[in-house]
C-alpha atoms as a PDB file:
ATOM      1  CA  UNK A   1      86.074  82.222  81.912  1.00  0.00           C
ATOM      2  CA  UNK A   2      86.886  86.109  81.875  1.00  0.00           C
ATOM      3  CA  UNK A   3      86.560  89.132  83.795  1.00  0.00           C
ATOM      4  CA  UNK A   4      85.398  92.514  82.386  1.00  0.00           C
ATOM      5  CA  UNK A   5      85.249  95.784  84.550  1.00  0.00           C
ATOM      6  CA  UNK A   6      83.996  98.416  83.100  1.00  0.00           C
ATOM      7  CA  UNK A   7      82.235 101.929  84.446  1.00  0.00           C
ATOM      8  CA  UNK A   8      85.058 104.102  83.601  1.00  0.00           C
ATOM      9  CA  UNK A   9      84.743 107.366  82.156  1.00  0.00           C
ATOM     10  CA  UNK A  10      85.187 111.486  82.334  1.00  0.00           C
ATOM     11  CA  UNK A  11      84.880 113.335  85.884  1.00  0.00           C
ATOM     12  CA  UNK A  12      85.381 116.740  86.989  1.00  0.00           C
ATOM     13  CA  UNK A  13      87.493 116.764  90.416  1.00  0.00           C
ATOM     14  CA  UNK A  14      85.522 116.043  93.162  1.00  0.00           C
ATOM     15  CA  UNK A  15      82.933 113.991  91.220  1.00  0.00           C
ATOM     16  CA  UNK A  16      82.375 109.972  91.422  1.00  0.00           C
ATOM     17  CA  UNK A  17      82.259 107.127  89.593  1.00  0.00           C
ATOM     18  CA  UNK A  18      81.611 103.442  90.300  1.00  0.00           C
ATOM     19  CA  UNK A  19      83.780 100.796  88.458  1.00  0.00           C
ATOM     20  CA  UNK A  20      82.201  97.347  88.295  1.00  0.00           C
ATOM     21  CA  UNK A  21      83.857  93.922  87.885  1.00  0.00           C
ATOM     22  CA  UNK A  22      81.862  90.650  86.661  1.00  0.00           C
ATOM     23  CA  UNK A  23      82.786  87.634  85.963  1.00  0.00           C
ATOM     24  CA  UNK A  24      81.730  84.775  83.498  1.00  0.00           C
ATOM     25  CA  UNK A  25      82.155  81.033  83.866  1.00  0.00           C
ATOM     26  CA  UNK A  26      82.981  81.204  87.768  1.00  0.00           C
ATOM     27  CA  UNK A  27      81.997  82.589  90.911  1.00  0.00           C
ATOM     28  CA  UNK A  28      83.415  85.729  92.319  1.00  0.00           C
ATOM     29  CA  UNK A  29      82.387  84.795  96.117  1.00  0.00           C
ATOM     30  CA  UNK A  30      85.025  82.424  95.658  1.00  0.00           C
ATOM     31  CA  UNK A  31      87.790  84.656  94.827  1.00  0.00           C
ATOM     32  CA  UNK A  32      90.171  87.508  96.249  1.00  0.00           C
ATOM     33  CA  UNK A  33      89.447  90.170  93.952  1.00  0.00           C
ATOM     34  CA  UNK A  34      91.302  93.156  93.302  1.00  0.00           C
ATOM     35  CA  UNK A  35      91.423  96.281  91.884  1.00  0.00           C
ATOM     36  CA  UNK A  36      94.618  97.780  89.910  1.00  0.00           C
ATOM     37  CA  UNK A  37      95.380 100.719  88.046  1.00  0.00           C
ATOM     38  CA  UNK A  38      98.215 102.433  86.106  1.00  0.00           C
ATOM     39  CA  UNK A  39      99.044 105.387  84.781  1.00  0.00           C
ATOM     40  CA  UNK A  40     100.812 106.937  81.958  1.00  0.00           C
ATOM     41  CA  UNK A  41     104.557 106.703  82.350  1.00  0.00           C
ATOM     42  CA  UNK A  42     103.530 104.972  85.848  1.00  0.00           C
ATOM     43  CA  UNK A  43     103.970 101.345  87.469  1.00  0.00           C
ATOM     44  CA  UNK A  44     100.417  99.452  87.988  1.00  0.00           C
ATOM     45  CA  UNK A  45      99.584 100.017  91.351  1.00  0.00           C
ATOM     46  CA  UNK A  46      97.162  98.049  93.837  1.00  0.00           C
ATOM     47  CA  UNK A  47      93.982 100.342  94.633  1.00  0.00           C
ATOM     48  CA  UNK A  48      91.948  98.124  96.770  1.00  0.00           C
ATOM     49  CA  UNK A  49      91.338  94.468  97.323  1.00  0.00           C
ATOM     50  CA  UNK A  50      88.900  92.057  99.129  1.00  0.00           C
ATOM     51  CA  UNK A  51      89.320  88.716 100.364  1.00  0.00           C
ATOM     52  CA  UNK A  52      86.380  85.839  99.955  1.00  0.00           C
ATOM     53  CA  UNK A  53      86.639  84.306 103.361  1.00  0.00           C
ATOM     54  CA  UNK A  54      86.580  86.970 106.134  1.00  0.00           C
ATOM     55  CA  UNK A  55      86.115  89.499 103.473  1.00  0.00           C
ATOM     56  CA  UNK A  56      89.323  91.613 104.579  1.00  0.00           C
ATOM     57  CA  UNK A  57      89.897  94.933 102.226  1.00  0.00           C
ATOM     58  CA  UNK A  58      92.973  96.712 100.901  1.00  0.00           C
ATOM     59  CA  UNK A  59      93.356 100.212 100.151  1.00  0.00           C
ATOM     60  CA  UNK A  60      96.244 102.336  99.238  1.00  0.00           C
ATOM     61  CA  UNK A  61      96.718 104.945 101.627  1.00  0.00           C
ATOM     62  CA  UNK A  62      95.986 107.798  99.180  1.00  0.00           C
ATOM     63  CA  UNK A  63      92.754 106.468  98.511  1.00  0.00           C
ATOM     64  CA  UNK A  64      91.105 104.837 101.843  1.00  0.00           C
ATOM     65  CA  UNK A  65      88.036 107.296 103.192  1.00  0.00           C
ATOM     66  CA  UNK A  66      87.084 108.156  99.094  1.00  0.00           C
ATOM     67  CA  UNK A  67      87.057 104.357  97.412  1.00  0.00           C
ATOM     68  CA  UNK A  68      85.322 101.384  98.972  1.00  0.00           C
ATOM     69  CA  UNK A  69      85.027  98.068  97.699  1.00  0.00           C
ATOM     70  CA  UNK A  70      82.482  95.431  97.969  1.00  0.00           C
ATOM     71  CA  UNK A  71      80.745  92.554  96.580  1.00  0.00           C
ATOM     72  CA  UNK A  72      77.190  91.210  95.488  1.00  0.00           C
ATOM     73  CA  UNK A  73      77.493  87.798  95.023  1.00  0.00           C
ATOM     74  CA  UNK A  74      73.935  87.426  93.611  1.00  0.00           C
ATOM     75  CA  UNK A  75      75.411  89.384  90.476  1.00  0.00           C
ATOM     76  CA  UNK A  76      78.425  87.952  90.542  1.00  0.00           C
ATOM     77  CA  UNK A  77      79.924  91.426  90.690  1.00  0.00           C
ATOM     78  CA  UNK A  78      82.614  93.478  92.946  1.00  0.00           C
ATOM     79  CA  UNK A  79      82.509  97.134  92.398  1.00  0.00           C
ATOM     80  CA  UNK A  80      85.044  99.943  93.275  1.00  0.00           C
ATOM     81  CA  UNK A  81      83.013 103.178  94.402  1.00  0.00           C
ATOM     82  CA  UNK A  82      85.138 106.318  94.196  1.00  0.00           C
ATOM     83  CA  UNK A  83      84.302 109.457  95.405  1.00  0.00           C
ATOM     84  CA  UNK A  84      85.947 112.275  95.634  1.00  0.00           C
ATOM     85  CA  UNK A  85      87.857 112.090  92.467  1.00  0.00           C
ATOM     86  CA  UNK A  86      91.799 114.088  92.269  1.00  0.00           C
ATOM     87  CA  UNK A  87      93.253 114.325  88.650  1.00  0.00           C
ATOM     88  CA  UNK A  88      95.832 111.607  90.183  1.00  0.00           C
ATOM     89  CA  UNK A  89      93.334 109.004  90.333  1.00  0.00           C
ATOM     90  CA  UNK A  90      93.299 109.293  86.134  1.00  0.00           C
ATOM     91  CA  UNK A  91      94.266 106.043  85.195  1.00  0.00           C
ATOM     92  CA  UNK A  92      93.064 102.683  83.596  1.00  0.00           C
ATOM     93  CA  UNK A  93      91.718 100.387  85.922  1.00  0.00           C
ATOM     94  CA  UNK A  94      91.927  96.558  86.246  1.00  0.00           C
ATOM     95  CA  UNK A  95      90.146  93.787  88.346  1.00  0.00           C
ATOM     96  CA  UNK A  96      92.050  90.487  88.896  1.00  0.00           C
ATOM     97  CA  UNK A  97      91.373  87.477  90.847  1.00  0.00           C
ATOM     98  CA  UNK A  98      92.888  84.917  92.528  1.00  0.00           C
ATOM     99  CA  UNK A  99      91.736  81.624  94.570  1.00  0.00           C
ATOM    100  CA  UNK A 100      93.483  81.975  97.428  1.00  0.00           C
ATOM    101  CA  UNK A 101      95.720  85.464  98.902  1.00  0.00           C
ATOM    102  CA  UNK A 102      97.257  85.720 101.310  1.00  0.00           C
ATOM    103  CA  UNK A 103      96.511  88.998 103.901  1.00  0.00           C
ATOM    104  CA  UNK A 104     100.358  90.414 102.878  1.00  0.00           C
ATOM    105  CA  UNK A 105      99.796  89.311  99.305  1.00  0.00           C
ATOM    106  CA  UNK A 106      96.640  91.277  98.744  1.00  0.00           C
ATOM    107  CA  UNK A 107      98.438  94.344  96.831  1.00  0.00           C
ATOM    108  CA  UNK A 108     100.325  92.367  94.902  1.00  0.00           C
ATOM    109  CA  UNK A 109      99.490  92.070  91.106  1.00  0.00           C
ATOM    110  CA  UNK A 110     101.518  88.598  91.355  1.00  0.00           C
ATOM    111  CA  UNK A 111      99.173  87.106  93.765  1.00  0.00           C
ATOM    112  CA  UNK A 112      96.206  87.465  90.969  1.00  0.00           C
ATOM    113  CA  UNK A 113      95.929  84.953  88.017  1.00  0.00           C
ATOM    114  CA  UNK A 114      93.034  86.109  86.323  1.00  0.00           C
ATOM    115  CA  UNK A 115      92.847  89.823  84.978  1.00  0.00           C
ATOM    116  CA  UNK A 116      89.985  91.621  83.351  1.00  0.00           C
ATOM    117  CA  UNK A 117      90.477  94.297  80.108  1.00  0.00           C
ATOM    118  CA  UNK A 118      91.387  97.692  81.893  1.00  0.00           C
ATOM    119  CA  UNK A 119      88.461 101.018  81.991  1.00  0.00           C
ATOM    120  CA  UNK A 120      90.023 104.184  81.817  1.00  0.00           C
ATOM    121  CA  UNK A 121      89.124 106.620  84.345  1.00  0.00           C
ATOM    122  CA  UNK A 122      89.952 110.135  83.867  1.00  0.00           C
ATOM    123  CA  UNK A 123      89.734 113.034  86.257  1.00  0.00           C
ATOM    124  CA  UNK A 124      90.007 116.424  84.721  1.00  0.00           C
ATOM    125  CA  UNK A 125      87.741 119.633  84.438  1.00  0.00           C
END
C-alpha cells in the first residue's frame, strides 16, 4: 500500500509541469488527497487538495489560477498541473491521503495518514 508522485523536474519561469500521484494496493476515489511541498529552510506547506465525495479543492492563495488539481480514477491517479511556474514554487513535492477530511482540515498535513516519497520541482532559468 504506497503512494509515489513523481513528474518533478527543471523549469524556466513561466514554464509547466504536471506532478502525478498513484497509488498501489487501494483506491484513490476513495480518498482526500493532497498535495504538499517544502522548501529549503521552509515549513511544508499545503498546495492544493481534493476531497472524494463532493470533490471540493484547496489551493493556497499564491497558487490558485496557475495549479489545478484533479483526479482519474480509472488510473488510479490525482495530478497537480502547474503552470506558470515562479522560482518560489521550487520545492519538493508530496501527495498524502487520508479517508475521511474534513472541509477545514484539508490543508492540514495532520489530517493525511498516508504520504508518498517527495519530487523535487525546481524553477530557475
Amino acid at each position: 500500500v504506497q503512494l509515489q508522485a513523481s513528474g518533478g523536474g527543471l523549469v524556466q519561469p513561466g514554464g509547466s509541469l504536471r506532478l502525478s500521484c498513484v497509488a498501489s494496493g487501494f483506491s484513490l476515489d476513495e480518498y482526500c488527497i493532497g498535495w504538499f511541498r517544502q522548501a529549503p529552510g521552509k515549513e511544508r506547506e499545503a498546495v492544493s487538495s481534493i476531497r472524494k465525495n463532493d470533490r471540493t479543492t484547496y489551493y493556497i492563495g499564491s497558487v490558485k489560477g496557475r495549479f489545478t488539481i484533479s483526479r482519474d480514477n480509472a488510473k488510479n491517479t490525482v495530478y497537480l498541473q502547474m503552470n506558470t511556474l515562479k522560482p518560489e514554487d521550487t520545492a519538493v513535492y508530496y501527495c498524502a491521503a487520508s479517508a475521511s477530511v474534513i472541509i477545514s482540515a484539508m490543508r492540514r498535513s495532520s489530517s493525511y495518514d498516508r504520504w508518498g516519497q517527495g519530487t523535487l520541482v525546481t524553477v530557475s532559468s
